[in-house]
Protein backbone atom coordinates (compact mmCIF):
# COMPACT_ATOMS: atom_id res chain seq x y z
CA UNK A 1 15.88 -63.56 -6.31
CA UNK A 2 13.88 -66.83 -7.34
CA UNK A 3 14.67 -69.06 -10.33
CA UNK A 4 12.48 -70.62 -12.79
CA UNK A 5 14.13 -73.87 -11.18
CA UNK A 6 13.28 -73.21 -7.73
CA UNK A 7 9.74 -73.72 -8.07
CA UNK A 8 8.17 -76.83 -9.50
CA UNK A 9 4.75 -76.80 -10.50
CA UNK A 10 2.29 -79.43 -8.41
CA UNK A 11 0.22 -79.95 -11.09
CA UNK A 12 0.17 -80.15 -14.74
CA UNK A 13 -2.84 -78.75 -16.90
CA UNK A 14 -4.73 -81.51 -19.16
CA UNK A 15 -3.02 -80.97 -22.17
CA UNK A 16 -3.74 -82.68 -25.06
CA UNK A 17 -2.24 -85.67 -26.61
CA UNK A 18 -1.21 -84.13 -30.03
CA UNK A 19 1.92 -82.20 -31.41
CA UNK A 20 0.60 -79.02 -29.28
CA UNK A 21 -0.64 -80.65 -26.10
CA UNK A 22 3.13 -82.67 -26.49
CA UNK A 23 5.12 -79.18 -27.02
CA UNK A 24 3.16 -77.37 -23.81
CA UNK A 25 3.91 -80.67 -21.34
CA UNK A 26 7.55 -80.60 -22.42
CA UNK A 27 7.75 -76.64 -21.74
CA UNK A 28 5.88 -76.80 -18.56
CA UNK A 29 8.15 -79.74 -17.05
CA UNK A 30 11.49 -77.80 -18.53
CA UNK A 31 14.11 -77.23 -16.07
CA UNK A 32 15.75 -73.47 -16.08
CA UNK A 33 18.80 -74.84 -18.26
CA UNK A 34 16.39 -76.33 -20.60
CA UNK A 35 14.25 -73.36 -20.82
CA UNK A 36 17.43 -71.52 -21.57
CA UNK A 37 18.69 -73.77 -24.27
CA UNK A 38 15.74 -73.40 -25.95
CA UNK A 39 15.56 -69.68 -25.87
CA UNK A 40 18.96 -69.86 -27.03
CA UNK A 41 18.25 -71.43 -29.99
CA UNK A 42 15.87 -69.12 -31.04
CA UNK A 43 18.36 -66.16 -30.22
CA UNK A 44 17.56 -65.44 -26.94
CA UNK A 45 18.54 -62.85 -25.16
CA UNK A 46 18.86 -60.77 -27.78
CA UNK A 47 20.57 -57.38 -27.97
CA UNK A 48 17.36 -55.48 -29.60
CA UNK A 49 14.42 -55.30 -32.03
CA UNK A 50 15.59 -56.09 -35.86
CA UNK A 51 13.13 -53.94 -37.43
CA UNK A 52 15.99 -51.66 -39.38
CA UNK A 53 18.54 -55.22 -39.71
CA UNK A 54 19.13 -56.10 -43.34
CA UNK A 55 17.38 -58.85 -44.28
CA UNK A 56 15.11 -59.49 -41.64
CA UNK A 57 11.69 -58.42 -42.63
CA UNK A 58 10.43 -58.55 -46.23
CA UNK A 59 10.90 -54.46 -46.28
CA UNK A 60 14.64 -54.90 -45.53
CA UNK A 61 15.01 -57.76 -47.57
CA UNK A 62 16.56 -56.76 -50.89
CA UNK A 63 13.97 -57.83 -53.66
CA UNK A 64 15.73 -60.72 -55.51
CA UNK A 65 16.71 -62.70 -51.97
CA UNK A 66 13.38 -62.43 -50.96
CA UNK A 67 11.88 -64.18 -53.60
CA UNK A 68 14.36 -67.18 -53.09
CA UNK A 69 13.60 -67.34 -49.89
CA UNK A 70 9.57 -67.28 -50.49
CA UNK A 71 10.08 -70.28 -52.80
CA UNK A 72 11.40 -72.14 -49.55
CA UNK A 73 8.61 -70.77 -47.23
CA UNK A 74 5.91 -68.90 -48.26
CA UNK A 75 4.39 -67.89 -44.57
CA UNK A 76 4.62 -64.33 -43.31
CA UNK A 77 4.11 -63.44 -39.31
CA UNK A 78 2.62 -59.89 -38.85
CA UNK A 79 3.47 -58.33 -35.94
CA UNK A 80 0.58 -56.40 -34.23
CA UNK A 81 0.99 -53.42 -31.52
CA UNK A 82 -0.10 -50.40 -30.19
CA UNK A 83 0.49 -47.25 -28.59
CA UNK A 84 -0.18 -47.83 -24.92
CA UNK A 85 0.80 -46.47 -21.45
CA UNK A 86 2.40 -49.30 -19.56
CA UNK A 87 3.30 -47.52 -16.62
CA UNK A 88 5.83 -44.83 -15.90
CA UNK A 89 8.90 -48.08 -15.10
CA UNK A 90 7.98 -49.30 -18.95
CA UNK A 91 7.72 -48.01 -22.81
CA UNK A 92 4.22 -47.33 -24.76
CA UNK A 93 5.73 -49.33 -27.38
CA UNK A 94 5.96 -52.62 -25.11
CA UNK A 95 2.58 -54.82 -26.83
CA UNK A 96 5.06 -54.21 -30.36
CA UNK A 97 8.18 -55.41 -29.56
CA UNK A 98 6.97 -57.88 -27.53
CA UNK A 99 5.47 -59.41 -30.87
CA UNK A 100 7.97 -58.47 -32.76
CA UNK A 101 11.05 -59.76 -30.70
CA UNK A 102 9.21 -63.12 -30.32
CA UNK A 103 8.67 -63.65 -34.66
CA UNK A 104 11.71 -62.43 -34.99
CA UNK A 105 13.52 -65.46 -32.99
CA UNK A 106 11.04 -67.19 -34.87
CA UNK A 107 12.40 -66.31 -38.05
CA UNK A 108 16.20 -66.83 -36.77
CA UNK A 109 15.19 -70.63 -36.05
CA UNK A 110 13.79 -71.22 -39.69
CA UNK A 111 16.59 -69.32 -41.15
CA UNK A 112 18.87 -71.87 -39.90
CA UNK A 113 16.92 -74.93 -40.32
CA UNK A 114 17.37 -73.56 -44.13
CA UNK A 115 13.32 -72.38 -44.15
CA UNK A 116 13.56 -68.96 -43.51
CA UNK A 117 9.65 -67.46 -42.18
CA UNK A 118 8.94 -64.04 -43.42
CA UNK A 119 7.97 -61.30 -41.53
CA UNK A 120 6.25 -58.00 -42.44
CA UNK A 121 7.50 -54.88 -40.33
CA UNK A 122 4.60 -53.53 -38.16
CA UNK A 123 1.73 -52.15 -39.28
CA UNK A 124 -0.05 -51.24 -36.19
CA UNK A 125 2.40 -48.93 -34.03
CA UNK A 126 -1.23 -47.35 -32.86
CA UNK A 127 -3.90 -49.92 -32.79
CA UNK A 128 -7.00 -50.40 -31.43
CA UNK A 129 -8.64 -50.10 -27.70
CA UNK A 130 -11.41 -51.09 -25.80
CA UNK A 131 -13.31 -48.36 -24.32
CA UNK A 132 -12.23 -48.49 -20.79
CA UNK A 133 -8.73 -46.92 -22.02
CA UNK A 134 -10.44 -43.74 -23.40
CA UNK A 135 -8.56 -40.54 -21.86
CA UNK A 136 -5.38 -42.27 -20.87
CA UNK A 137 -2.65 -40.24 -21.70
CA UNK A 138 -0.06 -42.12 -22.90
CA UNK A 139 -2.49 -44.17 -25.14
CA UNK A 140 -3.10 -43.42 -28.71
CA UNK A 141 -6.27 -45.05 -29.76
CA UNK A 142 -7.08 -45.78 -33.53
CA UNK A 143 -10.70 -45.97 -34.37
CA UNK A 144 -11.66 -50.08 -34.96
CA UNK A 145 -12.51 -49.10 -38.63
CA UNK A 146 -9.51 -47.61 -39.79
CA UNK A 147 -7.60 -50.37 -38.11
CA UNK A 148 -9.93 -52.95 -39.61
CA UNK A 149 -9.46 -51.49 -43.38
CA UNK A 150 -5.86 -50.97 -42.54
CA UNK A 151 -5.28 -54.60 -41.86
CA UNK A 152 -6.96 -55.30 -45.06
CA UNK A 153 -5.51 -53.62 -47.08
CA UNK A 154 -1.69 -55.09 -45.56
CA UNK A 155 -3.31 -58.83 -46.06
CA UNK A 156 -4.22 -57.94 -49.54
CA UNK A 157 -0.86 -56.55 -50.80
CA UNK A 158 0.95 -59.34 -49.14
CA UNK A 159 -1.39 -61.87 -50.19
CA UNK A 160 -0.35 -60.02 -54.23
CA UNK A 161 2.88 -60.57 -53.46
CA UNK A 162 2.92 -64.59 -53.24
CA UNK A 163 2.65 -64.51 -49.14
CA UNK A 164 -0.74 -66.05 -49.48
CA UNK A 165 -0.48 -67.86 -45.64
CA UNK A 166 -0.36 -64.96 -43.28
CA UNK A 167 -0.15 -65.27 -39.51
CA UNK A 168 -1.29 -62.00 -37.63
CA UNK A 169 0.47 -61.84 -34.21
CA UNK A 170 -0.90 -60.05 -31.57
CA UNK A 171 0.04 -58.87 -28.04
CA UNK A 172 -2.56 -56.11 -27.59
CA UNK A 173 -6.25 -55.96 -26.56
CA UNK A 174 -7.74 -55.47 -30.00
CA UNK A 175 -8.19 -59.29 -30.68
CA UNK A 176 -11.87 -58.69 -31.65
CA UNK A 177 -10.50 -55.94 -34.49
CA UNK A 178 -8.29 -58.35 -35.55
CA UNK A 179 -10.83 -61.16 -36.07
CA UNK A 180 -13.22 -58.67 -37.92
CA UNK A 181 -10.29 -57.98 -40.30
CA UNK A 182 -9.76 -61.61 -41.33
CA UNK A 183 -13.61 -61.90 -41.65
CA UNK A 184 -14.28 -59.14 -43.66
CA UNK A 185 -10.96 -59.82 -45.74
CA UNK A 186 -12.38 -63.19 -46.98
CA UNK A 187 -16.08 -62.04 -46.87
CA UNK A 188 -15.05 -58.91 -49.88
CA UNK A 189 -12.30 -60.66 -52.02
CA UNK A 190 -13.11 -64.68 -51.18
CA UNK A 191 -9.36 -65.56 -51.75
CA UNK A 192 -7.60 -69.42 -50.97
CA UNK A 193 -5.35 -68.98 -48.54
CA UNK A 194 -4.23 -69.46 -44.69
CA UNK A 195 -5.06 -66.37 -42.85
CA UNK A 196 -4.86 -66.40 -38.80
CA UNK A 197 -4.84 -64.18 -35.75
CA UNK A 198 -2.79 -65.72 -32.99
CA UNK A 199 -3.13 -63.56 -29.55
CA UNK A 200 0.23 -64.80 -28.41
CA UNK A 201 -0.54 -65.10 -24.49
CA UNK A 202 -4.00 -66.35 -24.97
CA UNK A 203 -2.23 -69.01 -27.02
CA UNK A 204 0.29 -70.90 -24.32
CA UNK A 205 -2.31 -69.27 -21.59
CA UNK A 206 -1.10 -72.41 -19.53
CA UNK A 207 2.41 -71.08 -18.83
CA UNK A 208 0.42 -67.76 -17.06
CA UNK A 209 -1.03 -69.54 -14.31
CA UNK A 210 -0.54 -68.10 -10.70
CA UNK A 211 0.86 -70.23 -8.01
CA UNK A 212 -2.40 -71.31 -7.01
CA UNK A 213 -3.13 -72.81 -10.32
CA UNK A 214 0.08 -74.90 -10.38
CA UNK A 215 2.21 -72.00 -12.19
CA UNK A 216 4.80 -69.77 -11.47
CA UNK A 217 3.29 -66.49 -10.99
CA UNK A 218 2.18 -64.42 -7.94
CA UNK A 219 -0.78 -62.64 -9.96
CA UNK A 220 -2.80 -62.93 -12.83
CA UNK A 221 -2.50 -61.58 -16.07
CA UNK A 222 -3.63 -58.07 -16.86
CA UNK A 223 -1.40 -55.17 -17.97
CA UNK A 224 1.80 -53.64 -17.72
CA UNK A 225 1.84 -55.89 -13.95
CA UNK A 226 3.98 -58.80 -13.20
CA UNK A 227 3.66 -60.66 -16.12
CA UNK A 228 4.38 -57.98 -18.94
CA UNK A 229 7.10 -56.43 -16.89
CA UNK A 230 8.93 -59.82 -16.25
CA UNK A 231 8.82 -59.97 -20.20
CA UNK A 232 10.05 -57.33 -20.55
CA UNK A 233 12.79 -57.45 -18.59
CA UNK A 234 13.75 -60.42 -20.59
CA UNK A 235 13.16 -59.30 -23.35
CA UNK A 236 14.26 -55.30 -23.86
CA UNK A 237 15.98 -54.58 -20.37
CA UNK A 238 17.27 -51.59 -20.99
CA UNK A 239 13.60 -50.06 -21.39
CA UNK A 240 12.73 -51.05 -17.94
CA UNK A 241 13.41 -49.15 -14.73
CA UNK A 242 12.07 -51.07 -11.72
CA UNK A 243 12.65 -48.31 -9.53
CA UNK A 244 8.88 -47.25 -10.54
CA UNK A 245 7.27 -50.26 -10.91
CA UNK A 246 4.27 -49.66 -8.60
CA UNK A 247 1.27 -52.50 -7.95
CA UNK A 248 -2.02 -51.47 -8.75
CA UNK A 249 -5.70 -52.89 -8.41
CA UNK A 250 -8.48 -52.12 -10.76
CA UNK A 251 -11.88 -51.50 -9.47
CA UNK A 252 -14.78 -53.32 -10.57
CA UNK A 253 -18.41 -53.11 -9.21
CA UNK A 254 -19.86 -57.03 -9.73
CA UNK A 255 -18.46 -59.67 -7.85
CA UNK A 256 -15.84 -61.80 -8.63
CA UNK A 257 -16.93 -64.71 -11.36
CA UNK A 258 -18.62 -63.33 -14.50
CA UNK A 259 -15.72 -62.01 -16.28
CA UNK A 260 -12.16 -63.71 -16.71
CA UNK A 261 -8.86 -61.84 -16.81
CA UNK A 262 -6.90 -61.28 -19.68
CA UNK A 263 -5.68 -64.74 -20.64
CA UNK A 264 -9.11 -66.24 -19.25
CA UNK A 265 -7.01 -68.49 -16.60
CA UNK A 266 -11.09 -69.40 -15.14
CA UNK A 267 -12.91 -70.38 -17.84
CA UNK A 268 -15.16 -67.88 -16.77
CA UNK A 269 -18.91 -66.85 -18.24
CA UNK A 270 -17.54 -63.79 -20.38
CA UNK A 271 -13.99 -62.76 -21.66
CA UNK A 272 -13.12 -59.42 -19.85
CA UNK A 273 -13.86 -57.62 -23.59
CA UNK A 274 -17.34 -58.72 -23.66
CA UNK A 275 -18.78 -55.60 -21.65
CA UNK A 276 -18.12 -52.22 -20.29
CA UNK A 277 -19.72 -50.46 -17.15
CA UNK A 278 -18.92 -53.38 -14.77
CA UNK A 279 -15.59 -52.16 -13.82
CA UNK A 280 -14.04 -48.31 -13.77
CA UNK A 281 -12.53 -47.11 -16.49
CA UNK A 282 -8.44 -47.07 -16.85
CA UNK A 283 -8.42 -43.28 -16.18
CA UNK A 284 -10.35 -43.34 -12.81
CA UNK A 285 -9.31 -46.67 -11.08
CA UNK A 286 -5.38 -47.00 -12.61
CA UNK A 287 -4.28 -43.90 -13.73
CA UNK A 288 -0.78 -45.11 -13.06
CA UNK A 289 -1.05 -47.11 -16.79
CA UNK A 290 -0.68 -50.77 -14.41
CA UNK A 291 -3.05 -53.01 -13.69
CA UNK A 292 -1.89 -55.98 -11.32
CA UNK A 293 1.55 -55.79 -9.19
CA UNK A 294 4.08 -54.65 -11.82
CA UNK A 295 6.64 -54.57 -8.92
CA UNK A 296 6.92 -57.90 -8.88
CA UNK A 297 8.36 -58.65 -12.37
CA UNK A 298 11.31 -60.77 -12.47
CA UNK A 299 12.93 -61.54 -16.38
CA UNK A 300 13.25 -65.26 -14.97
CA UNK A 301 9.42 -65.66 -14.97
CA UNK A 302 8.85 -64.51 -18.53
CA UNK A 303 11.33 -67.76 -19.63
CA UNK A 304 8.17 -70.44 -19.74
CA UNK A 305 5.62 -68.97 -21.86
CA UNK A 306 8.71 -67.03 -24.19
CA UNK A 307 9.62 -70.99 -24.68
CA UNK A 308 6.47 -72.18 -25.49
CA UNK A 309 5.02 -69.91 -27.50
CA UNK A 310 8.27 -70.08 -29.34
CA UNK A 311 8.17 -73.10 -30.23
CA UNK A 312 4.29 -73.43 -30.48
CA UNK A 313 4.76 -70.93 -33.70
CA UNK A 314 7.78 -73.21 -35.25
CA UNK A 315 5.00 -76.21 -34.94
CA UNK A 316 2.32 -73.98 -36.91
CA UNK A 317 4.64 -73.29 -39.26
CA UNK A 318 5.69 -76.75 -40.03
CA UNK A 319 2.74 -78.31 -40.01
CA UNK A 320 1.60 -75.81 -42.35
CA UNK A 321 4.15 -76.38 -44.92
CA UNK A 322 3.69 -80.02 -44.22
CA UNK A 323 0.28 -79.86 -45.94
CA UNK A 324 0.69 -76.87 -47.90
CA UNK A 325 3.97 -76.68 -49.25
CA UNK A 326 5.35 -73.43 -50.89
CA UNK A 327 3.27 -72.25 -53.96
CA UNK A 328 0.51 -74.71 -52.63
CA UNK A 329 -2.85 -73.55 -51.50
CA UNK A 330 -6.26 -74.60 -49.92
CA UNK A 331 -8.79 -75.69 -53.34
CA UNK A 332 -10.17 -72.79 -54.58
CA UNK A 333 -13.80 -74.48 -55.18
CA UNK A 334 -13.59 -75.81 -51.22
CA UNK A 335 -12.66 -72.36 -49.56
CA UNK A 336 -14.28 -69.51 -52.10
CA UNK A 337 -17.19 -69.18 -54.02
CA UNK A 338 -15.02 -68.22 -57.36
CA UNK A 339 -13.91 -71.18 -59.92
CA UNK A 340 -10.62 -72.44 -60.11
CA UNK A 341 -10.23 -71.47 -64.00
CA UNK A 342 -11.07 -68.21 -62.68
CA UNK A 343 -8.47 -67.74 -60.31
CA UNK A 344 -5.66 -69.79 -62.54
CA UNK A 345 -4.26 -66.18 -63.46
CA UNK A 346 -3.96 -64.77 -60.08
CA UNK A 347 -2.41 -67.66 -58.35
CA UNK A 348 0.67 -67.52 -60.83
CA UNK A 349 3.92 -66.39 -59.45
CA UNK A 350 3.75 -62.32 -59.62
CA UNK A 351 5.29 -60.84 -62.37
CA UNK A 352 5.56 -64.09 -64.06
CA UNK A 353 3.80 -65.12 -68.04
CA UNK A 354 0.10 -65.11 -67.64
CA UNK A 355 -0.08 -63.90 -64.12
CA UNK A 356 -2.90 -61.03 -63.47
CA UNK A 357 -2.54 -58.62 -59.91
CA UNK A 358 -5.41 -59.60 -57.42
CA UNK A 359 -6.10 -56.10 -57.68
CA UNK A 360 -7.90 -57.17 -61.18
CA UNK A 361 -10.36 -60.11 -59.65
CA UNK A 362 -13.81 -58.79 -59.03
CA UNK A 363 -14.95 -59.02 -55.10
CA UNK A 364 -17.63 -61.10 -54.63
CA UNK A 365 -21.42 -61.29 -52.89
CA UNK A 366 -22.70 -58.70 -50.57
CA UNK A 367 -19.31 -57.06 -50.24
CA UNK A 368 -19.03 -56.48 -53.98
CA UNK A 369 -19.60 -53.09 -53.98
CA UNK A 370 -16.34 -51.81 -51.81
């Protein structure tokens, strides 16, 4: 058994110097204790996913104590999964709780710094795929529109509600869905507010980096391998069983160069989403539901990027409500095409004197007719 402590990296990425490049060379010089220390105070290990504890999403918060706490923070993280065959040693439900778990240590942090984030259960159990997962059992695949229109629909009842700054949280391999959703959201209703996708392992891809890069791990990022396992394992051990972890390689037809693995550690031409036909479908060349050496998982390795990305979403939260405090928003005449006087109504508290329900405010331009 290694330890995050027995290896120490030769080289440091060029991060940048500002609060994120900062936060990503403290994580990537942490020792094991101080990667544990900082897990810890974000509630890690934790015993389980909190989507049934009282008062931890805004569906199990009772009504009148969410509102309080919206007054103090006014963000909401959407968690973002799918239904997905990650190997006969792992759950289908993995890509969910894996988001989940990590805005729900999130919310723990702000909830004792007296700022409590808010979190939305869900809505994507089943979410979208790229083609090359077509046939897998094991995989439930939602067509790109209904998860598109569902997404919309979630951002526009939240954004009714007062949660007008809405992080969407994602684990899975539907980022280009998820994109298209926040487009089209603002492209039909044209409405101020902070709206984001944040593809979790994409954002501290640093902390993936094999051995040969300067990092910790043995293989690259792909699926349901050494990285997601070793999350796992950290994360929701009890829904692991090693004893069938199996390593698995993929088959592609081009060589090596064109298109970069999942958290693009290469900087290569094209992301691996941006074509189909170069490689053999998930069916045919990994029917096992791994791609990449899953046997090699170890719950030390997931400890980095857990950290960073940990603390990377308490610094996008902060420096949101640094410039946008509660009840604050973007100008409506720099960030829409409506009029402020128009939108006066609607961006009243709900439910309070002169307030009007989004529902009411005419969409806008090409999309008007939806």
């Amino acid at each position: 058994m290694t330890s995050a402590s027995g290896y120490r990296q030769a080289w440091e990425p060029q991060f940048e110097d500002n609060a994120v490049g900062r936060l990503k060379r403290e994580i990537w010089h942490a020792s094991e204790r101080e990667l544990d220390d900082i897990l810890a105070e974000y509630g890690f290990p934790a015993d389980r996913v909190e989507w049934g504890t009282p008062g931890f999403y805004i569906q199990t918060t009772i009504r009148h104590e969410l509102l309080a706490q919206r007054k103090l923070n006014d963000i909401v993280i959407i968690p973002v999964g799918c239904t997905e065959n990650h190997g006969m040693h792992m759950v289908s439900g993995a890509d969910t709780m894996f988001v989940s778990m990590i805005a729900e240590g999130v919310r723990r942090y702000t909830k004792r710094n007296g700022r409590p984030v808010a979190l939305a259960l869900p809505p994507l159990m089943y979410g979208a795929h790229p083609y090359h997962h077509v046939g897998m059992p094991g995989t439930v695949i939602v067509r790109e529109e209904v998860v598109r229109e569902l997404l919309i629909d979630v951002m526009l009842g939240l954004w009714n509600d007062g949660f007008r700054k809405q992080i969407i949280l994602n684990n899975h391999g539907q980022l280009w869905v998820l994109e298209s959703a926040i487009q089209e959201f603002q492209k039909r209703y044209q409405l101020p507010g902070l709206f984001r996708v944040i593809d979790w392992h994409r954002a501290v891809r640093e902390f993936f980096r094999t051995r040969e890069q300067g990092g910790e791990w043995n293989t690259d990022f792909v699926h349901a391998d050494e990285a997601e396992t070793s999350i796992a394992l950290y994360l929701f051990p009890d829904m692991v069983n090693m004893r069938y972890a199996v390593n698995t390689q993929g088959k592609t037809y081009l060589p090596e160069g064109h298109f970069d693995k999942a958290v693009d550690p290469y900087g290569r031409p094209s992301r691996w989403s941006e074509g189909e036909g170069h490689f053999a479908i998930e069916l045919a060349a990994t029917p096992e539901g791994v791609v990449g050496h899953a046997a090699e998982g170890e719950a030390w390795k997931a400890k980095r990027p857990l950290a960073a990305i940990l603390r990377y979403l308490t610094l996008v939260v902060e420096e949101i409500l640094a410039v946008f405090p509660p009840g604050k928003l973007p100008p409506v005449e720099e960030v829409t095409l409506r009029k402020a006087e128009e939108m006066e109504p609607f961006l009243q508290e709900p439910l309070s004197e002169g307030w009007r329900p989004v529902y009411a405010l005419p969409a806008l331009g090409q999309h008007a007719c939806r």
